[in-house]
C-alpha atoms as a PDB file:
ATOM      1  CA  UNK A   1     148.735  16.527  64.602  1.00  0.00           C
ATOM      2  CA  UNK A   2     151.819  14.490  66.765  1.00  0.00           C
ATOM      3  CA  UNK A   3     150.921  11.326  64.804  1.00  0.00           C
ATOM      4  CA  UNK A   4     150.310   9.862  61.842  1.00  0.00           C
ATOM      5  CA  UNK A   5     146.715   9.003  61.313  1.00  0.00           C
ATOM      6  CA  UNK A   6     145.463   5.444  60.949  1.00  0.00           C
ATOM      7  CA  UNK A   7     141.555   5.409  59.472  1.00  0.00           C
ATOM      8  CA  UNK A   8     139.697   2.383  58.480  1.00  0.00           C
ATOM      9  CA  UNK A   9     138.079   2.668  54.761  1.00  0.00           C
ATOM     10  CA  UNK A  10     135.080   0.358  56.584  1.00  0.00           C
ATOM     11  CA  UNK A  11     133.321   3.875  57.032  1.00  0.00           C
ATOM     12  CA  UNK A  12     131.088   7.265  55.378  1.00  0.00           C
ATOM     13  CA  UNK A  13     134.778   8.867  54.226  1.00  0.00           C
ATOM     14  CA  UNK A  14     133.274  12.134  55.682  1.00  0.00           C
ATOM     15  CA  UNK A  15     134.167  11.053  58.737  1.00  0.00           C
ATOM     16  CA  UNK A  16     137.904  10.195  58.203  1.00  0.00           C
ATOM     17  CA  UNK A  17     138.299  12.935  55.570  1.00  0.00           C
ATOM     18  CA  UNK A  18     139.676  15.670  57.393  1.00  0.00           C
ATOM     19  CA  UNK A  19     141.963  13.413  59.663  1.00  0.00           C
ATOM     20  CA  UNK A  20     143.155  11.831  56.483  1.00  0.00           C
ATOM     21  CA  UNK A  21     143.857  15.236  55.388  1.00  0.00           C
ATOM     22  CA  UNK A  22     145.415  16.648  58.152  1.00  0.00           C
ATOM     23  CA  UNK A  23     147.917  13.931  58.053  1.00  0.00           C
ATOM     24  CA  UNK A  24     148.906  13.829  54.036  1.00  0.00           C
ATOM     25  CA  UNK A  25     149.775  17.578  55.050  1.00  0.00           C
ATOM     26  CA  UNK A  26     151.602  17.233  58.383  1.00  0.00           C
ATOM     27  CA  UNK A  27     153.825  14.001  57.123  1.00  0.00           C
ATOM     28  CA  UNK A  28     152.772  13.144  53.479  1.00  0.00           C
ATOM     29  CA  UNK A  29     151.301   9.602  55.175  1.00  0.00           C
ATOM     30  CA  UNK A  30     148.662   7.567  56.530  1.00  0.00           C
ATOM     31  CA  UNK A  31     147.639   4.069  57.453  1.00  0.00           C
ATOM     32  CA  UNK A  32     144.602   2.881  56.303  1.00  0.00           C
ATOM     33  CA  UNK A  33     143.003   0.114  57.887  1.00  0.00           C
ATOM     34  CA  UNK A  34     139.921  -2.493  56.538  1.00  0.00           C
ATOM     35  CA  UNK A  35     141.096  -1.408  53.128  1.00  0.00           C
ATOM     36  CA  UNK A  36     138.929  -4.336  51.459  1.00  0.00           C
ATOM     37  CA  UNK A  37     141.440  -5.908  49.757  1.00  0.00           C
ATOM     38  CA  UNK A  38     140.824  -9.469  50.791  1.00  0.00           C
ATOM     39  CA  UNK A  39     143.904 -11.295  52.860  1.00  0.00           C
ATOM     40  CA  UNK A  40     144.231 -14.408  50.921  1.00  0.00           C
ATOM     41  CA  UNK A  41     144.517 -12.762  47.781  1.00  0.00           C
ATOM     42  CA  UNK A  42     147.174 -10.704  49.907  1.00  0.00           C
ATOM     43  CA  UNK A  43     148.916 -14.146  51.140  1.00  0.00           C
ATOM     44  CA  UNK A  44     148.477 -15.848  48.269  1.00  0.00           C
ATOM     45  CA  UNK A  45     150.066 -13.335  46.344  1.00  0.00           C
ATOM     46  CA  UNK A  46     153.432 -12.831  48.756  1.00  0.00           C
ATOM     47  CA  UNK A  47     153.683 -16.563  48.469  1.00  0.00           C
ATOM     48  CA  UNK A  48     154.243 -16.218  44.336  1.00  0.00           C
ATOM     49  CA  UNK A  49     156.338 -12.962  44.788  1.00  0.00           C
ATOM     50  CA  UNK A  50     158.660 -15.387  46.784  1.00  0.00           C
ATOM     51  CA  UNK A  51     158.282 -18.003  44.491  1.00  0.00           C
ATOM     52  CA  UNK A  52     159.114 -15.774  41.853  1.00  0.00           C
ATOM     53  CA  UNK A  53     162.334 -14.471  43.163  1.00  0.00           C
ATOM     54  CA  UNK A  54     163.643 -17.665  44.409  1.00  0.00           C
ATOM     55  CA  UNK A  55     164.306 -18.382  40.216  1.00  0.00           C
ATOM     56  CA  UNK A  56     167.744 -18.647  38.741  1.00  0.00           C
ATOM     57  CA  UNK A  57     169.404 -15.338  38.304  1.00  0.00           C
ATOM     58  CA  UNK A  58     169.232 -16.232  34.523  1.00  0.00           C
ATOM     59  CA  UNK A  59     165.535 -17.406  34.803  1.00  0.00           C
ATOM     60  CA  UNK A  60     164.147 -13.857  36.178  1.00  0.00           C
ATOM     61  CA  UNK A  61     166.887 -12.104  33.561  1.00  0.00           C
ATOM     62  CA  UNK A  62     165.065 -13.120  30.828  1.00  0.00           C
ATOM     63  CA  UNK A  63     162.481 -11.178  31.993  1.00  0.00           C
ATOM     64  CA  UNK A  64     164.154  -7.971  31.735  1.00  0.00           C
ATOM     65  CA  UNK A  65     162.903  -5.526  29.214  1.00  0.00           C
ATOM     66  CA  UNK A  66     165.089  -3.181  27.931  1.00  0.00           C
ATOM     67  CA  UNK A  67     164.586  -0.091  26.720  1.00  0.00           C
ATOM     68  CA  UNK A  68     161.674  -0.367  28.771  1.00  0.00           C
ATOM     69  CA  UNK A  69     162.763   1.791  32.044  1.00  0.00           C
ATOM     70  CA  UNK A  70     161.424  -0.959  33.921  1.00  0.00           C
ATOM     71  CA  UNK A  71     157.674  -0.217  33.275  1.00  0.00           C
ATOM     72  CA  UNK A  72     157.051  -3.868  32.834  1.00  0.00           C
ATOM     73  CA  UNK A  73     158.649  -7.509  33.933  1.00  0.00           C
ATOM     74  CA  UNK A  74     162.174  -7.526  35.731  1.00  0.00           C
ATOM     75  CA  UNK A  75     164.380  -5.317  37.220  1.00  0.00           C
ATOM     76  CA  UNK A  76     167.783  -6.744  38.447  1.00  0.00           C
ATOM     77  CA  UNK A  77     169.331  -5.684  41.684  1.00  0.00           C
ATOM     78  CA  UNK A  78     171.255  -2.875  41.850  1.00  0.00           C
ATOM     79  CA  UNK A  79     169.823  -0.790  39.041  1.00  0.00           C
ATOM     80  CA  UNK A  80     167.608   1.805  40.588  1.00  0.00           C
ATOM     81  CA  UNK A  81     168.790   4.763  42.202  1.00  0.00           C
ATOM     82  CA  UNK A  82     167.091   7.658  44.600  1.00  0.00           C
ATOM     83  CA  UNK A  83     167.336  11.097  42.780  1.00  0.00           C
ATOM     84  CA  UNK A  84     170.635  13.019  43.774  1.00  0.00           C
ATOM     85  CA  UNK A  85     171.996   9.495  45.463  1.00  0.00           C
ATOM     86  CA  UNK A  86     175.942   7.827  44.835  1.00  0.00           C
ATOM     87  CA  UNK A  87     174.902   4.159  45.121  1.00  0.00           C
ATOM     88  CA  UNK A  88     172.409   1.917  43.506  1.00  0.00           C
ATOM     89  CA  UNK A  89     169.628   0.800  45.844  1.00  0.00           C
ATOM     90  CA  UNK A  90     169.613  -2.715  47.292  1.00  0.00           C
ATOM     91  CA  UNK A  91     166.894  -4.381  45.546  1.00  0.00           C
ATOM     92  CA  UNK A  92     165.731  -5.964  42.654  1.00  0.00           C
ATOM     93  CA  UNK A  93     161.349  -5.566  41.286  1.00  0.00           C
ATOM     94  CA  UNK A  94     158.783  -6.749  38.874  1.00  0.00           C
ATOM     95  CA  UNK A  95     156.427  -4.532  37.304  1.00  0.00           C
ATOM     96  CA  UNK A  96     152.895  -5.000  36.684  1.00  0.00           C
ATOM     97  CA  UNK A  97     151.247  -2.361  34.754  1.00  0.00           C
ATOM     98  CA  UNK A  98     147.225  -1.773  33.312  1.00  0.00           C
ATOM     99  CA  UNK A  99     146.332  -3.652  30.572  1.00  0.00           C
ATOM    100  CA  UNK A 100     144.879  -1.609  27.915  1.00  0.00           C
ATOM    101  CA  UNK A 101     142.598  -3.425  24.383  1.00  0.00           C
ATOM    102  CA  UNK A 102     144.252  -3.025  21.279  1.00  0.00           C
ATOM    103  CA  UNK A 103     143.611   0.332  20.033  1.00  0.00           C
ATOM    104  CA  UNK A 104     142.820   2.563  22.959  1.00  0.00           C
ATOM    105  CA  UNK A 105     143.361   5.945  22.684  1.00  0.00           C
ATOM    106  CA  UNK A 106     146.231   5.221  26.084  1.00  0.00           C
ATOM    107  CA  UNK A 107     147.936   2.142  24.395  1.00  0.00           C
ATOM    108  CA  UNK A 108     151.145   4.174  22.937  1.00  0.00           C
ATOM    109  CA  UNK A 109     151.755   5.221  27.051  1.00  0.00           C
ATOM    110  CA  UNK A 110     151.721   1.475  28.196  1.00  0.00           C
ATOM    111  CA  UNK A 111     153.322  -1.647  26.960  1.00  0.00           C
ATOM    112  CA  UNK A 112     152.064  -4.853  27.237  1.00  0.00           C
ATOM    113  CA  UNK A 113     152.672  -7.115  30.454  1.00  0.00           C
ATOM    114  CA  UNK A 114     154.645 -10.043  30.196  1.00  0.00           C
ATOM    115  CA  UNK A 115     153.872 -12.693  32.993  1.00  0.00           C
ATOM    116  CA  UNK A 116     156.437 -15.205  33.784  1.00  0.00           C
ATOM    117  CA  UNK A 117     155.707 -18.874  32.626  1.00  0.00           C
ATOM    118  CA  UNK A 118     157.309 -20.724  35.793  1.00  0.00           C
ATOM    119  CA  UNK A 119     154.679 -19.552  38.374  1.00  0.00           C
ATOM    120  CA  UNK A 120     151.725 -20.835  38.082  1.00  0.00           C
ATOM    121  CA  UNK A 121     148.200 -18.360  38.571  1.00  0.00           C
ATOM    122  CA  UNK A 122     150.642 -15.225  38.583  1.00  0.00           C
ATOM    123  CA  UNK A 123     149.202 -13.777  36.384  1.00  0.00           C
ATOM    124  CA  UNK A 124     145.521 -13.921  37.664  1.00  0.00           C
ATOM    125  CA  UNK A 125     146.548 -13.357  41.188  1.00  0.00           C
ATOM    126  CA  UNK A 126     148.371  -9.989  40.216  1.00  0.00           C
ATOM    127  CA  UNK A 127     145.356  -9.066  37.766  1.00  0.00           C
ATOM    128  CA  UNK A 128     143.087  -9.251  40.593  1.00  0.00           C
ATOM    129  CA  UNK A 129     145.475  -7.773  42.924  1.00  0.00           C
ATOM    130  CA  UNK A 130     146.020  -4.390  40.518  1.00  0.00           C
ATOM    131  CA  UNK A 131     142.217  -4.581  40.290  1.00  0.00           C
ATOM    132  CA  UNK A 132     141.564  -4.391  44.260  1.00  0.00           C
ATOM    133  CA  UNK A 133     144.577  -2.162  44.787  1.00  0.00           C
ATOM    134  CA  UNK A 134     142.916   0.689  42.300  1.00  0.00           C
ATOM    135  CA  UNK A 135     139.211   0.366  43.969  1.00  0.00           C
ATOM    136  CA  UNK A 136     141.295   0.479  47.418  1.00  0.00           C
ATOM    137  CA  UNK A 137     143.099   4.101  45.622  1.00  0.00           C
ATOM    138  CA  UNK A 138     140.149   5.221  44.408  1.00  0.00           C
ATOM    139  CA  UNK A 139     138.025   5.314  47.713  1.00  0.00           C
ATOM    140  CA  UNK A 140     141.551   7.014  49.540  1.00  0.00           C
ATOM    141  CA  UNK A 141     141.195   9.557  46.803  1.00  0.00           C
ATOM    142  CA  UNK A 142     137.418   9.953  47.334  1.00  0.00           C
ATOM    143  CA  UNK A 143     138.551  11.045  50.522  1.00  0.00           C
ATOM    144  CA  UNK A 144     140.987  13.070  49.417  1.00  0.00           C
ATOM    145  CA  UNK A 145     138.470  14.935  47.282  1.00  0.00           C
ATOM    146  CA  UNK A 146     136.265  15.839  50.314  1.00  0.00           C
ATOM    147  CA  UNK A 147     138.822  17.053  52.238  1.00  0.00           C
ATOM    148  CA  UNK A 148     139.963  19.313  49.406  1.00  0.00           C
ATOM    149  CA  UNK A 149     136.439  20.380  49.046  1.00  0.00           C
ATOM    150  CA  UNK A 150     136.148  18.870  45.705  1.00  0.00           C
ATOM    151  CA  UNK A 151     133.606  16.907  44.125  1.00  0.00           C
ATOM    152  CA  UNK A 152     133.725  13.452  46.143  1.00  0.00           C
ATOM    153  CA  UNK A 153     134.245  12.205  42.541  1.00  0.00           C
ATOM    154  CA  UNK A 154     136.571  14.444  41.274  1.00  0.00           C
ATOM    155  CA  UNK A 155     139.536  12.215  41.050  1.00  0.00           C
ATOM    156  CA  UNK A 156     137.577   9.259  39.018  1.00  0.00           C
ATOM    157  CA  UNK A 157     138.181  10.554  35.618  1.00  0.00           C
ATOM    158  CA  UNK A 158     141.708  11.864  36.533  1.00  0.00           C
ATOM    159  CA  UNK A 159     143.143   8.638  37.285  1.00  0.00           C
ATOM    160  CA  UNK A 160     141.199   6.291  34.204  1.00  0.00           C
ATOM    161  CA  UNK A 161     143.309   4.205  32.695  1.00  0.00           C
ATOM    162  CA  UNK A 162     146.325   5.784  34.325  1.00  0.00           C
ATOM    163  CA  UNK A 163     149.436   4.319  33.794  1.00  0.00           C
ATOM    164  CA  UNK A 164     149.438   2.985  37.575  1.00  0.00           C
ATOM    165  CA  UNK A 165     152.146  -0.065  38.603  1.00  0.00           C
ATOM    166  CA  UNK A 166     152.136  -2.469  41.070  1.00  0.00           C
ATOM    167  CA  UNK A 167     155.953  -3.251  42.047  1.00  0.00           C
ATOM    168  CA  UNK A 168     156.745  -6.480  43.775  1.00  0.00           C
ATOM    169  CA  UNK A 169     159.910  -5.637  45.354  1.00  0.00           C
ATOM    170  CA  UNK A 170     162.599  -7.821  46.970  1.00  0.00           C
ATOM    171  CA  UNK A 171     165.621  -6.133  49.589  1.00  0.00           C
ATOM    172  CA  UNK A 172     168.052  -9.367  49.128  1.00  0.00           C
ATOM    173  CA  UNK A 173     169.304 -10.403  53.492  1.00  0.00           C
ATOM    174  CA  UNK A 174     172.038  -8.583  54.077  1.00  0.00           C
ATOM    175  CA  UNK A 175     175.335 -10.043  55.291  1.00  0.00           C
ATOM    176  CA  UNK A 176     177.934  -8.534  57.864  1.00  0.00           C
ATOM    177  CA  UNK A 177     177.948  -6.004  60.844  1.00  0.00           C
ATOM    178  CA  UNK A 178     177.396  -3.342  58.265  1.00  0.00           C
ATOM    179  CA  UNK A 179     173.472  -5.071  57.955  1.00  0.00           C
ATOM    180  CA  UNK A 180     171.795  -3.581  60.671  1.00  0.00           C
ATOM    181  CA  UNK A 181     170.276   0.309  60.172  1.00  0.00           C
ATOM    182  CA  UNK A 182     172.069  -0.225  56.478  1.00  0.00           C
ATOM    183  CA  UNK A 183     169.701   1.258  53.683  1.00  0.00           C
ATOM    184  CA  UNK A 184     168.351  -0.723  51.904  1.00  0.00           C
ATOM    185  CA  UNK A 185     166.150   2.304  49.406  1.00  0.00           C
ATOM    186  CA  UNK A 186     167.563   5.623  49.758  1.00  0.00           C
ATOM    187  CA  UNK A 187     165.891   8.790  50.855  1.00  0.00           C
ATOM    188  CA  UNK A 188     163.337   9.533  47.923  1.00  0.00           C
ATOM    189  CA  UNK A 189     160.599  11.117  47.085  1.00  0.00           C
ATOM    190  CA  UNK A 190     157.143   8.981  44.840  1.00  0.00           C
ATOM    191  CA  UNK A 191     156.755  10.172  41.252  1.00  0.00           C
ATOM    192  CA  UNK A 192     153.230   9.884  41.184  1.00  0.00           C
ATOM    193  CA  UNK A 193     149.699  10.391  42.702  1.00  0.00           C
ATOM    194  CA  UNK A 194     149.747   8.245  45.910  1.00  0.00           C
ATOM    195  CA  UNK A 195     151.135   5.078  46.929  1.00  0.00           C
ATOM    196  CA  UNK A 196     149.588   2.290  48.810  1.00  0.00           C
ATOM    197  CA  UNK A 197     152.096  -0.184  50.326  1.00  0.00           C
ATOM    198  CA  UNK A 198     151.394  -3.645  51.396  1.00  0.00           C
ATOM    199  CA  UNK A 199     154.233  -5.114  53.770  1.00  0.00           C
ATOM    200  CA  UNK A 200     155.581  -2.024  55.453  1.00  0.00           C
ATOM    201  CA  UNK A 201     154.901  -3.854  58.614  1.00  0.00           C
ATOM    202  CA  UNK A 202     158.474  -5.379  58.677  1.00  0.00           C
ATOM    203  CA  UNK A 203     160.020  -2.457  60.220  1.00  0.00           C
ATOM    204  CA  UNK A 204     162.545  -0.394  58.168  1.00  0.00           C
ATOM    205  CA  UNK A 205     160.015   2.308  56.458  1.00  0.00           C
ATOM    206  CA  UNK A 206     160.815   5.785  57.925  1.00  0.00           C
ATOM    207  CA  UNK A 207     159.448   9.259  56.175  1.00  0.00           C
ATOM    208  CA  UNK A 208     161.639  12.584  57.034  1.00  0.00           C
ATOM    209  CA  UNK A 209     159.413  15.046  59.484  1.00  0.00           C
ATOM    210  CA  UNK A 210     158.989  18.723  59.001  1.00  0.00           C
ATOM    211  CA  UNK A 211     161.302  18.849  61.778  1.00  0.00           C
ATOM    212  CA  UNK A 212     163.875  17.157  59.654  1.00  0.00           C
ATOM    213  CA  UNK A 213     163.776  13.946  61.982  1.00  0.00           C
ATOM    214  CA  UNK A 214     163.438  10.315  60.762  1.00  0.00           C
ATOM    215  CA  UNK A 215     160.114   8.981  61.885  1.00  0.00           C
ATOM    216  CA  UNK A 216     159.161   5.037  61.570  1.00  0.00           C
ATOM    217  CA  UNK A 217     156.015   3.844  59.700  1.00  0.00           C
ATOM    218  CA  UNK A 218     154.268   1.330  61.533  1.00  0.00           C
ATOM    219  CA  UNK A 219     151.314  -0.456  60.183  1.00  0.00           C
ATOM    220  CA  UNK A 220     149.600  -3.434  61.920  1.00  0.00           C
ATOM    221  CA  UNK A 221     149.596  -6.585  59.882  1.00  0.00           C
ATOM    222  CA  UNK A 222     147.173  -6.617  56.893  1.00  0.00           C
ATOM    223  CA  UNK A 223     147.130  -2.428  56.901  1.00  0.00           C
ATOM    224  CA  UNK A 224     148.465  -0.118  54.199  1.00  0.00           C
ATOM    225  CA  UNK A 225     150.770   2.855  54.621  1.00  0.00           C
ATOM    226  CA  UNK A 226     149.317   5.683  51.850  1.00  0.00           C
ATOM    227  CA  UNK A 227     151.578   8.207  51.164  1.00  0.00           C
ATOM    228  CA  UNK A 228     151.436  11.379  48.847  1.00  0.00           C
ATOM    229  CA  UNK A 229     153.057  11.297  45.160  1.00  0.00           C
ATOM    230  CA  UNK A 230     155.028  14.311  43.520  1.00  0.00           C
ATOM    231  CA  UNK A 231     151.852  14.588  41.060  1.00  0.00           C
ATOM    232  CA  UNK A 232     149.483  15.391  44.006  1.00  0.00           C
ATOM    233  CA  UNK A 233     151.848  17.491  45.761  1.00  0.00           C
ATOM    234  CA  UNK A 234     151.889  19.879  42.658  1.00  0.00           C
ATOM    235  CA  UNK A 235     148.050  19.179  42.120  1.00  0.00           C
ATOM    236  CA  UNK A 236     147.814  20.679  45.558  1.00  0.00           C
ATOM    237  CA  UNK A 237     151.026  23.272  45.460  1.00  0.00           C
ATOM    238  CA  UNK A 238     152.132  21.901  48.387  1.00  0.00           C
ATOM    239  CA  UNK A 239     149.377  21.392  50.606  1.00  0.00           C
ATOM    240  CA  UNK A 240     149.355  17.669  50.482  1.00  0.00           C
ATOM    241  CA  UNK A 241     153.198  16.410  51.153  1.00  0.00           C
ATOM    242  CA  UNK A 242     155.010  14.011  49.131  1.00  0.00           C
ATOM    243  CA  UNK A 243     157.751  13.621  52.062  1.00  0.00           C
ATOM    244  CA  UNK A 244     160.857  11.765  51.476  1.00  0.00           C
ATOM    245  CA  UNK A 245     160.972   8.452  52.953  1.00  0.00           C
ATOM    246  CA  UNK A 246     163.601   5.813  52.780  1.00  0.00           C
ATOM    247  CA  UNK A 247     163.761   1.974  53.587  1.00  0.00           C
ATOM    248  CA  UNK A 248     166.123   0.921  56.668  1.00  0.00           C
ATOM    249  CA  UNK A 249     167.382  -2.054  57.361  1.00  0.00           C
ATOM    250  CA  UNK A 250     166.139  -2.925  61.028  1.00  0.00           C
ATOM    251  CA  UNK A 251     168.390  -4.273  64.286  1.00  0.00           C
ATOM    252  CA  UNK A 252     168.716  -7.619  65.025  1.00  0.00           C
ATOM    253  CA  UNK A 253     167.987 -10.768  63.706  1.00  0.00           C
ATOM    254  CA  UNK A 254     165.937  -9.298  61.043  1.00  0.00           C
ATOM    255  CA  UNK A 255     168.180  -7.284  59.231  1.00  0.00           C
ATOM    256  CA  UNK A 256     169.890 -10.621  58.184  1.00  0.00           C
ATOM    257  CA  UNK A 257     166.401 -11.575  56.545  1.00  0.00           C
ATOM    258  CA  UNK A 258     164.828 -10.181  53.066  1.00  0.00           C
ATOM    259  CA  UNK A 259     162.498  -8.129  53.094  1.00  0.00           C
ATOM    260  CA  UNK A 260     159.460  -7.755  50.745  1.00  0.00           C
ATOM    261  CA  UNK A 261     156.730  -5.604  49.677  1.00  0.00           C
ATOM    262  CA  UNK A 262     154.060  -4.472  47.042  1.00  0.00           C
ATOM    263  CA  UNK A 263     153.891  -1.077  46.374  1.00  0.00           C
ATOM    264  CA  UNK A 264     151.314   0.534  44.287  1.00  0.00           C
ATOM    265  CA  UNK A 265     151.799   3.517  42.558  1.00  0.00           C
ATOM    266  CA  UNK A 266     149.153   5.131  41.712  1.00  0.00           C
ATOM    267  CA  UNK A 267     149.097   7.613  38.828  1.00  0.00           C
ATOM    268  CA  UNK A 268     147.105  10.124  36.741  1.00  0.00           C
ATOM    269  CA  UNK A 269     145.976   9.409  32.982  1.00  0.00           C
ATOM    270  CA  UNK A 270     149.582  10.518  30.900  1.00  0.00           C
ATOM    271  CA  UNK A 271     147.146  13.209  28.998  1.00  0.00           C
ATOM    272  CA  UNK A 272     146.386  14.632  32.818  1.00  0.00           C
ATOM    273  CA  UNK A 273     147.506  17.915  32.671  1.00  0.00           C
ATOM    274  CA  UNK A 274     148.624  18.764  36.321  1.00  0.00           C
ATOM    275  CA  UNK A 275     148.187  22.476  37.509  1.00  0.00           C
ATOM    276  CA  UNK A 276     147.763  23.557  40.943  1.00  0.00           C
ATOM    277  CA  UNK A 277     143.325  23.738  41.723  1.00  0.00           C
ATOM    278  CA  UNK A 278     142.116  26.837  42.202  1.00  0.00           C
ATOM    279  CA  UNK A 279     141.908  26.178  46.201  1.00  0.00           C
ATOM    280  CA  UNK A 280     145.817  25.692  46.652  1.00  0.00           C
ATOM    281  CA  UNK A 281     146.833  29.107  45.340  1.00  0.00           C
ATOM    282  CA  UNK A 282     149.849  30.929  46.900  1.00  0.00           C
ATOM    283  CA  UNK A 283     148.073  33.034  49.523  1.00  0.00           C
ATOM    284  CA  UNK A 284     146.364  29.377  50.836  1.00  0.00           C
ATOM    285  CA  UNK A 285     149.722  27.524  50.860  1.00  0.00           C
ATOM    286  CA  UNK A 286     152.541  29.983  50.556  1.00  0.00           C
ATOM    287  CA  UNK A 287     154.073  28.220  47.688  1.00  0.00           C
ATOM    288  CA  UNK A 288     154.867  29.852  44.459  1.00  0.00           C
ATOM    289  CA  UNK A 289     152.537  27.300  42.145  1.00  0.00           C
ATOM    290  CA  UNK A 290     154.314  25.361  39.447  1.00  0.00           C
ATOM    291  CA  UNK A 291     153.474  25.563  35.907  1.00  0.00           C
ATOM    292  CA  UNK A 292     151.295  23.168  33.983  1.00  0.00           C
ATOM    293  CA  UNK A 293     152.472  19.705  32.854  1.00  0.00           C
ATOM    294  CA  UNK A 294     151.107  16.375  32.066  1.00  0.00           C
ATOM    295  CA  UNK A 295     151.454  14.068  33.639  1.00  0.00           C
ATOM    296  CA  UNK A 296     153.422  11.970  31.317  1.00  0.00           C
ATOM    297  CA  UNK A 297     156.366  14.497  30.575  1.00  0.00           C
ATOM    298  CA  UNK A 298     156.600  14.611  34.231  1.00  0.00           C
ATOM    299  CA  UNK A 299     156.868  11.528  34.590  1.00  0.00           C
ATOM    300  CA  UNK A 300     159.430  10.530  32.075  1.00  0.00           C
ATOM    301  CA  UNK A 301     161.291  14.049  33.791  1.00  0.00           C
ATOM    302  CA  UNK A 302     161.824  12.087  36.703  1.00  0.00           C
ATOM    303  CA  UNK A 303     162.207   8.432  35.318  1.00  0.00           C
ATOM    304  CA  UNK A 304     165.580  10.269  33.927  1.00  0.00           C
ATOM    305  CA  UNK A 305     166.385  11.131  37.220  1.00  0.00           C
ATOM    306  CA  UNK A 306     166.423   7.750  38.923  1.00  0.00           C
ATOM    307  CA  UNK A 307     168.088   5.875  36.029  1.00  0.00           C
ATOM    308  CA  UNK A 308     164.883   4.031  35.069  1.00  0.00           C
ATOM    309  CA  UNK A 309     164.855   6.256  31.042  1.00  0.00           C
END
């Protein structure tokens, strides 16, 4: 495979499963196209992630949960960092997690959301948006499932009431000669199952080849690049990818512009316990498989490693 695929959802998976497949193994991504998540809930919910940001410094601050690692409301700019990286990344986020009753057996794994009074309909815009974002994930992993040669549902019950998060993520304009090709999120790997980005159309995203070569992500307008978490790629030992990708700042006049985006990051249930399947072994994917974890100590693992616990 020379390129990365690009599938539309608006289809029997069978018939994308394979070429879905092929290219979470050959580059960790894929665009996915007709993803039924309806554009002016998309639009309308850019339009209060701008509103949102455009707040007082001390307005959004407020909003900033400590202790928290970020999991919910407001992170400033400047506090996040890629694994193994020197400098903070340029941008600042909001977190909106799953909203669990009072009492479930999951509540102790995820806080409560706070929603920020000054914009009005936030919160029902991003409850709907979480909502369509995890059918959206769920029919990717569907996919995933066949190509595996797993039950078609086999992912359903892994990901319930998974501690997924939708980020809404501002890269401030940056000022200077220094702007353009500056990064703006360091080269990084995704802590959990898959992501599914929304605004990766402004150009910038680029995920690190096999070949060890910096390749753009391109979606059309509307589209959403998928790529493969660090959960999946030890689900798999290695035979889906979670590449290493990193956030650019483009040439010209639009690396003088912010940039925004809404990632969703798609996890397993924190009691998951992730071991490679039976159909990934060494002798399929020549990796040595990892031992078994859930997926909650792994995740608070890496949360140390990024500066976010």
């Amino acid at each position: 495979m020379t390129d990365i695929a690009s599938v539309s959802l608006d289809q029997p998976l069978e018939n994308i499963a394979d070429e879905l497949g092929a290219s979470f193994s050959e580059f960790g991504f894929a665009i996915i196209k007709d993803h039924g998540i309806p554009q002016e809930l998309i639009d309308r919910a850019e339009e209060m992630s701008k509103a949102f940001f455009a707040l007082p410094a001390e307005t959004k601050q407020q909003y900033k949960i400590e202790g928290s690692g970020g999991a919910r409301g407001y992170t400033p700019f400047g506090t996040e960092k890629a694994k193994d990286a020197n400098v903070h990344d340029l941008k600042e986020f909001w977190h909106v997690g799953r909203s669990l009753p009072e009492g479930h057996e999951l509540a102790e794994y995820m806080a409560p959301n706070v929603w920020p009074a000054e914009v009005e309909g936030f919160e029902e815009t991003f409850a709907a948006l979480y909502a369509a974002f995890e059918k959206a994930g769920l029919r990717v992993l569907e996919a995933i499932a066949i190509h595996l040669g797993l039950d078609p549902k086999y992912f359903e019950t892994t990901v319930e009431d998974g501690n997924s998060v939708m980020r809404l993520l501002r890269y401030p304009p940056l000022e200077g000669e220094e702007a353009e090709g500056a990064i703006r999120a360091a080269a990084h790997g995704d802590i959990n199952t898959i992501t599914l980005l929304l605004g990766a159309e402004e150009a910038g995203l680029e995920l690190l080849t096999k070949q060890g070569e910096w390749l753009a992500v391109n979606p059309p307008p509307g589209a959403l690049a998928v790529n493969i978490g660090d959960m999946l790629d030890r689900l798999t030992n290695g035979k889906l990818r979670s590449t290493t990708h990193r956030v650019v700042n483009p040439k010209g006049e639009a690396a003088y512009r912010a940039r925004y985006s809404m990632p969703f990051f798609l996890h397993f249930r924190p009691d998951f316990v992730i071991e490679p399947l039976p159909s990934c072994g060494k002798e399929e994917t020549g990796n040595e498989p990892q031992p078994a974890i859930s997926s909650h100590e792994f995740l608070q693992q890496r949360l140390r490693e990024i500066n976010l616990a």
